[in-house]
N, C-alpha and C. Protein backbone atom coordinates (compact mmCIF):
# COMPACT_ATOMS: atom_id res chain seq x y z
N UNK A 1 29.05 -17.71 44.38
CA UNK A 1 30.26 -16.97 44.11
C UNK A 1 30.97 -16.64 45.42
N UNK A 2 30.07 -16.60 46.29
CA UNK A 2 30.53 -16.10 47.90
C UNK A 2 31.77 -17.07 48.14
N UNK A 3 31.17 -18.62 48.50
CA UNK A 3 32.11 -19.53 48.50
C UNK A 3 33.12 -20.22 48.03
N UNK A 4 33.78 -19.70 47.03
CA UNK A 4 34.64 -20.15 46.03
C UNK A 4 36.14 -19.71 47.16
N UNK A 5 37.05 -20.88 47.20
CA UNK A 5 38.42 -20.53 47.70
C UNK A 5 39.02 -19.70 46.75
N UNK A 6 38.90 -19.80 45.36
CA UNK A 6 39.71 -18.51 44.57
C UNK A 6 38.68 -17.80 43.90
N UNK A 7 39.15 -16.62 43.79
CA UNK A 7 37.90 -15.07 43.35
C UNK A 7 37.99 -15.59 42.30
N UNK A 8 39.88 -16.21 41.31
CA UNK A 8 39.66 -16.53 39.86
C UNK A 8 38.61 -17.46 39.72
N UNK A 9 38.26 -18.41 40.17
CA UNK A 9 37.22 -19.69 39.32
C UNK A 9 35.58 -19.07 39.63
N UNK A 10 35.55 -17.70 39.83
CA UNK A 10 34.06 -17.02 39.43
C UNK A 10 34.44 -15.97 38.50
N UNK A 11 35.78 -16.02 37.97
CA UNK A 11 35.42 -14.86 36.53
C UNK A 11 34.84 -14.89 35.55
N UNK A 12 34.46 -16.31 35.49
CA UNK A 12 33.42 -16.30 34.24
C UNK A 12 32.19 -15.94 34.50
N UNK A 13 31.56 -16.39 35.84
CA UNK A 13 29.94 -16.29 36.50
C UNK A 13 30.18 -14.80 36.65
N UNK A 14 30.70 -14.17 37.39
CA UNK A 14 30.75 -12.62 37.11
C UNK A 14 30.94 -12.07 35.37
N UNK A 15 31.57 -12.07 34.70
CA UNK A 15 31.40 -11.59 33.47
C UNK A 15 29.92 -11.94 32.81
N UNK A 16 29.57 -12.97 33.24
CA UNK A 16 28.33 -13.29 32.91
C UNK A 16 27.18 -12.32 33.27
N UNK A 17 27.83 -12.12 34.58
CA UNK A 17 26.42 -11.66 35.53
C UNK A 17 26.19 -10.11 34.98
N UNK A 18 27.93 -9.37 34.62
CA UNK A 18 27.55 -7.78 34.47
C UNK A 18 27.22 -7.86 32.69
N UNK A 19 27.28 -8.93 32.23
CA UNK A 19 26.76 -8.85 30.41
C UNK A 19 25.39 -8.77 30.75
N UNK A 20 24.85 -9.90 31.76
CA UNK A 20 23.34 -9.89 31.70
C UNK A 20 22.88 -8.38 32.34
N UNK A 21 23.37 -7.71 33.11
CA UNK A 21 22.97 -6.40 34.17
C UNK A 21 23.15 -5.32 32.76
N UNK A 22 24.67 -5.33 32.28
CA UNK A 22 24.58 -4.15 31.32
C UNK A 22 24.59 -4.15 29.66
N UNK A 23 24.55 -5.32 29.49
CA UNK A 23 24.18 -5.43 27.84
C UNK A 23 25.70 -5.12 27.06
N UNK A 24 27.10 -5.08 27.62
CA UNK A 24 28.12 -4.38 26.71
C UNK A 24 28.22 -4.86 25.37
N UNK A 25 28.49 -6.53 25.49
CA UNK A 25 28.87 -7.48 24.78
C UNK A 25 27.82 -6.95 23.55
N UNK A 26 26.86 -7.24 24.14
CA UNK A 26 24.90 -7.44 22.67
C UNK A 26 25.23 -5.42 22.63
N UNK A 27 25.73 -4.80 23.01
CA UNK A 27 25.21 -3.12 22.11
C UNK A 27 26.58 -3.36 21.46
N UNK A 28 27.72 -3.57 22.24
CA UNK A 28 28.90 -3.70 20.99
C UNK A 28 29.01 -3.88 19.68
N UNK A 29 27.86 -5.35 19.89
CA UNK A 29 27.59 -5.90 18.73
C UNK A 29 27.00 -5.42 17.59
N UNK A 30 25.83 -5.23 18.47
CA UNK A 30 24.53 -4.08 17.41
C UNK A 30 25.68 -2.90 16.85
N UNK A 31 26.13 -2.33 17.82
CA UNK A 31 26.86 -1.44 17.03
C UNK A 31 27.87 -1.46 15.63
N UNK A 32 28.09 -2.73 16.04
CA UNK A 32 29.01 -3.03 14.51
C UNK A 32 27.94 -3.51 13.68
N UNK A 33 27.37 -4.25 13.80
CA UNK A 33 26.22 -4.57 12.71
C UNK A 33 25.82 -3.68 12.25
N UNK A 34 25.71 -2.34 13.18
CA UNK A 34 24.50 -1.29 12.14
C UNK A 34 25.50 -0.69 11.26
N UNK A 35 26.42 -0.31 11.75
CA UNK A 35 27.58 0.70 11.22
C UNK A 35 28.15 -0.45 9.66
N UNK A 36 27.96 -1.59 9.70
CA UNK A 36 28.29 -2.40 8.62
C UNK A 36 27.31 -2.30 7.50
N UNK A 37 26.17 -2.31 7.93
CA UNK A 37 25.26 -2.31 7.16
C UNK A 37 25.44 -0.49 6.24
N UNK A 38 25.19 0.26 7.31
CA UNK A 38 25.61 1.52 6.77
C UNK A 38 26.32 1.45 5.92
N UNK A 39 27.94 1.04 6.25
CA UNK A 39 28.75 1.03 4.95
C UNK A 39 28.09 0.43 3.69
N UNK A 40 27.44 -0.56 3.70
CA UNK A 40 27.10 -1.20 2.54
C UNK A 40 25.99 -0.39 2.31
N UNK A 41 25.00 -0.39 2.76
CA UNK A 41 23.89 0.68 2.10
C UNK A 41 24.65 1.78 1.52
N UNK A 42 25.69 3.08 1.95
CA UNK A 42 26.22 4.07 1.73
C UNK A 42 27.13 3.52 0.11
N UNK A 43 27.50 2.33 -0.06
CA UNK A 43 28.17 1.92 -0.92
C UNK A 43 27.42 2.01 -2.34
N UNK A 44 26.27 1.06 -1.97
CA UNK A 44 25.42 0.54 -3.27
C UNK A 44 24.79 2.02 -2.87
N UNK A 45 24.25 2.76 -2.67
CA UNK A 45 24.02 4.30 -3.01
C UNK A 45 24.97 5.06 -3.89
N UNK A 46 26.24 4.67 -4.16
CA UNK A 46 27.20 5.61 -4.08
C UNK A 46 27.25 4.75 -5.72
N UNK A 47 27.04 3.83 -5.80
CA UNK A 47 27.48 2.95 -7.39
C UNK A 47 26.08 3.11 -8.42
N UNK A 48 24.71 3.22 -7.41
CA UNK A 48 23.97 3.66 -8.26
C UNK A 48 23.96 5.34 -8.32
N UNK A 49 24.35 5.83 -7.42
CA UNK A 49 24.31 7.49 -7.89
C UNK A 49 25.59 7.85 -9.10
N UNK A 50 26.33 6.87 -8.98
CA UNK A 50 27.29 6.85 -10.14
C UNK A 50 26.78 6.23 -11.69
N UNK A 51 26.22 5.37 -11.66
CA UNK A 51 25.44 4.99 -12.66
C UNK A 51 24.62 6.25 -13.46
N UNK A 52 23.41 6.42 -12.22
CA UNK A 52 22.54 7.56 -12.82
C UNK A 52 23.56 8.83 -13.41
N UNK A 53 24.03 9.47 -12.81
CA UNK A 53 25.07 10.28 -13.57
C UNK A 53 25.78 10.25 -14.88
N UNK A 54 26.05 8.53 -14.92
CA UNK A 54 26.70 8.59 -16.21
C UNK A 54 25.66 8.37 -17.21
N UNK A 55 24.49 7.79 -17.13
CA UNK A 55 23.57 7.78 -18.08
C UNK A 55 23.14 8.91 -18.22
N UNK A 56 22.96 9.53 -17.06
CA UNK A 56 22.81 11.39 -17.68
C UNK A 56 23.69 11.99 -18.48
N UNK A 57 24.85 11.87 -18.51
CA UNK A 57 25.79 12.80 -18.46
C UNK A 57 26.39 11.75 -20.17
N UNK A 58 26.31 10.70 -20.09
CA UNK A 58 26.81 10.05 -21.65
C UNK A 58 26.08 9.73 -22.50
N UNK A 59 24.82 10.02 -22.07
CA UNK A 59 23.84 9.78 -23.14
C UNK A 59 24.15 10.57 -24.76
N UNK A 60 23.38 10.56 -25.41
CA UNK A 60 23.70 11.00 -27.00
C UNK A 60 22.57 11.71 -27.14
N UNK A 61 22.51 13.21 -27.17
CA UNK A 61 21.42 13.53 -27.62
C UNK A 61 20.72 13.67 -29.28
N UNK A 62 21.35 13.27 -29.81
CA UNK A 62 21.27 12.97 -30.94
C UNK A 62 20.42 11.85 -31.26
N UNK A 63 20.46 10.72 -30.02
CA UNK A 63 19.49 10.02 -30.16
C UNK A 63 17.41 10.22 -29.55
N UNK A 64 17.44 11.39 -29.01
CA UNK A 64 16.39 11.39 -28.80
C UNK A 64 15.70 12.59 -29.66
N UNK A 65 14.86 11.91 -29.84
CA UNK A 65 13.39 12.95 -30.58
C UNK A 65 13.15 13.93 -30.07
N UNK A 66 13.04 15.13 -30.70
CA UNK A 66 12.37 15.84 -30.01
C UNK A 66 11.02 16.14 -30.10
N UNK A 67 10.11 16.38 -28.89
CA UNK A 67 8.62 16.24 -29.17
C UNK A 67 8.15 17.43 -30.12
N UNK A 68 7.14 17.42 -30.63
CA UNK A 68 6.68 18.54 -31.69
C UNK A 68 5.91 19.86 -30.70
N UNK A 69 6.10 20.97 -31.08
CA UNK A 69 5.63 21.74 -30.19
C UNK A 69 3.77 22.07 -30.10
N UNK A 70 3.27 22.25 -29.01
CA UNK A 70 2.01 22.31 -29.08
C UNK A 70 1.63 23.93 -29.67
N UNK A 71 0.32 23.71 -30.01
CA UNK A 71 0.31 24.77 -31.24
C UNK A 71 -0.64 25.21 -29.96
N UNK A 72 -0.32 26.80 -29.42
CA UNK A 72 -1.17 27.36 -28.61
C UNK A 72 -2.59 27.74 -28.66
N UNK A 73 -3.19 27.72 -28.15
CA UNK A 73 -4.73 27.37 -28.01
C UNK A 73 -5.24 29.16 -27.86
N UNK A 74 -6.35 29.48 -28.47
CA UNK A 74 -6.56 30.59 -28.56
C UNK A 74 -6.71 31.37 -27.20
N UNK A 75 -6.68 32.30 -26.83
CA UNK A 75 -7.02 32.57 -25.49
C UNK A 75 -8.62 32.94 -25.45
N UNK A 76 -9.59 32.17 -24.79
CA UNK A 76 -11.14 32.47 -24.14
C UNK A 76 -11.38 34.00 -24.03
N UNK A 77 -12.15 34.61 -24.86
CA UNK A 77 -12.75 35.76 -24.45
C UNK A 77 -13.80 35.63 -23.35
N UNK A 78 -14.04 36.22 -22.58
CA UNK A 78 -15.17 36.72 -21.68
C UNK A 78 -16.38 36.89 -22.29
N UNK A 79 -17.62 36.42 -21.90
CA UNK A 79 -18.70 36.53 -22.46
C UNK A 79 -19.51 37.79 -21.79
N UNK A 80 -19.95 38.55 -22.53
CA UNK A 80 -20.60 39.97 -21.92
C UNK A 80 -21.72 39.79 -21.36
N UNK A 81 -21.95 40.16 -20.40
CA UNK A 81 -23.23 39.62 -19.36
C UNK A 81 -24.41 40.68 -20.04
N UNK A 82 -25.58 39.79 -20.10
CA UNK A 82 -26.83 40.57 -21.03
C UNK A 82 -27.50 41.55 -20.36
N UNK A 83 -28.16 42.39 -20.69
CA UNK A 83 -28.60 43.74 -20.03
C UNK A 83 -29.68 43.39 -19.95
C-alpha cells in the first residue's frame, strides 16, 4: 500500500484491511439478521396469541359438559389412643 503512486488504487486493500481489524460490515449484518428474525418470531407470536384468544373467547359453552360433582368424602375421625 506504501508504494502505490495514487492513495485511490489502495481503497479497496484498506477497506478490506479495517473490515478485517473491526468487523463493521459482519456486526451490521448480524444486526439485521437478528432484528429480522425478531420481527418474524414477534409476528407468528402475535397470530398465535390471536388464535388462542379467539378459541377462548368464541367458543360455545353450550357445547361442553359439565363434569359431575364429586360427592365429598367423609371427614377421618381421630382414633383415641388406648389407656
Amino acid at each position: 500500500m506504501s508504494t502505490a503512486d495514487d492513495p485511490s488504487e489502495c481503497a479497496m486493500l484498506r477497506g478490506d484491511y479495517f473490515e478485517c481489524l473491526h468487523h463493521k460490515k459482519e456486526i451490521t449484518r448480524q444486526n439485521a439478521v437478528e432484528e429480522r428474525r425478531a420481527t418474524l418470531i414477534n409476528e407468528k407470536g402475535e397470530k398465535l396469541k390471536a388464535e388462542i384468544w379467539k378459541d377462548v373467547f368464541d367458543s360455545s359453552w353450550t357445547k361442553v359438559t359439565p363434569k359431575e360433582p364429586k360427592t365429598p368424602k367423609e371427614p377421618k375421625t381421630p382414633k383415641e389412643p388406648k389407656t
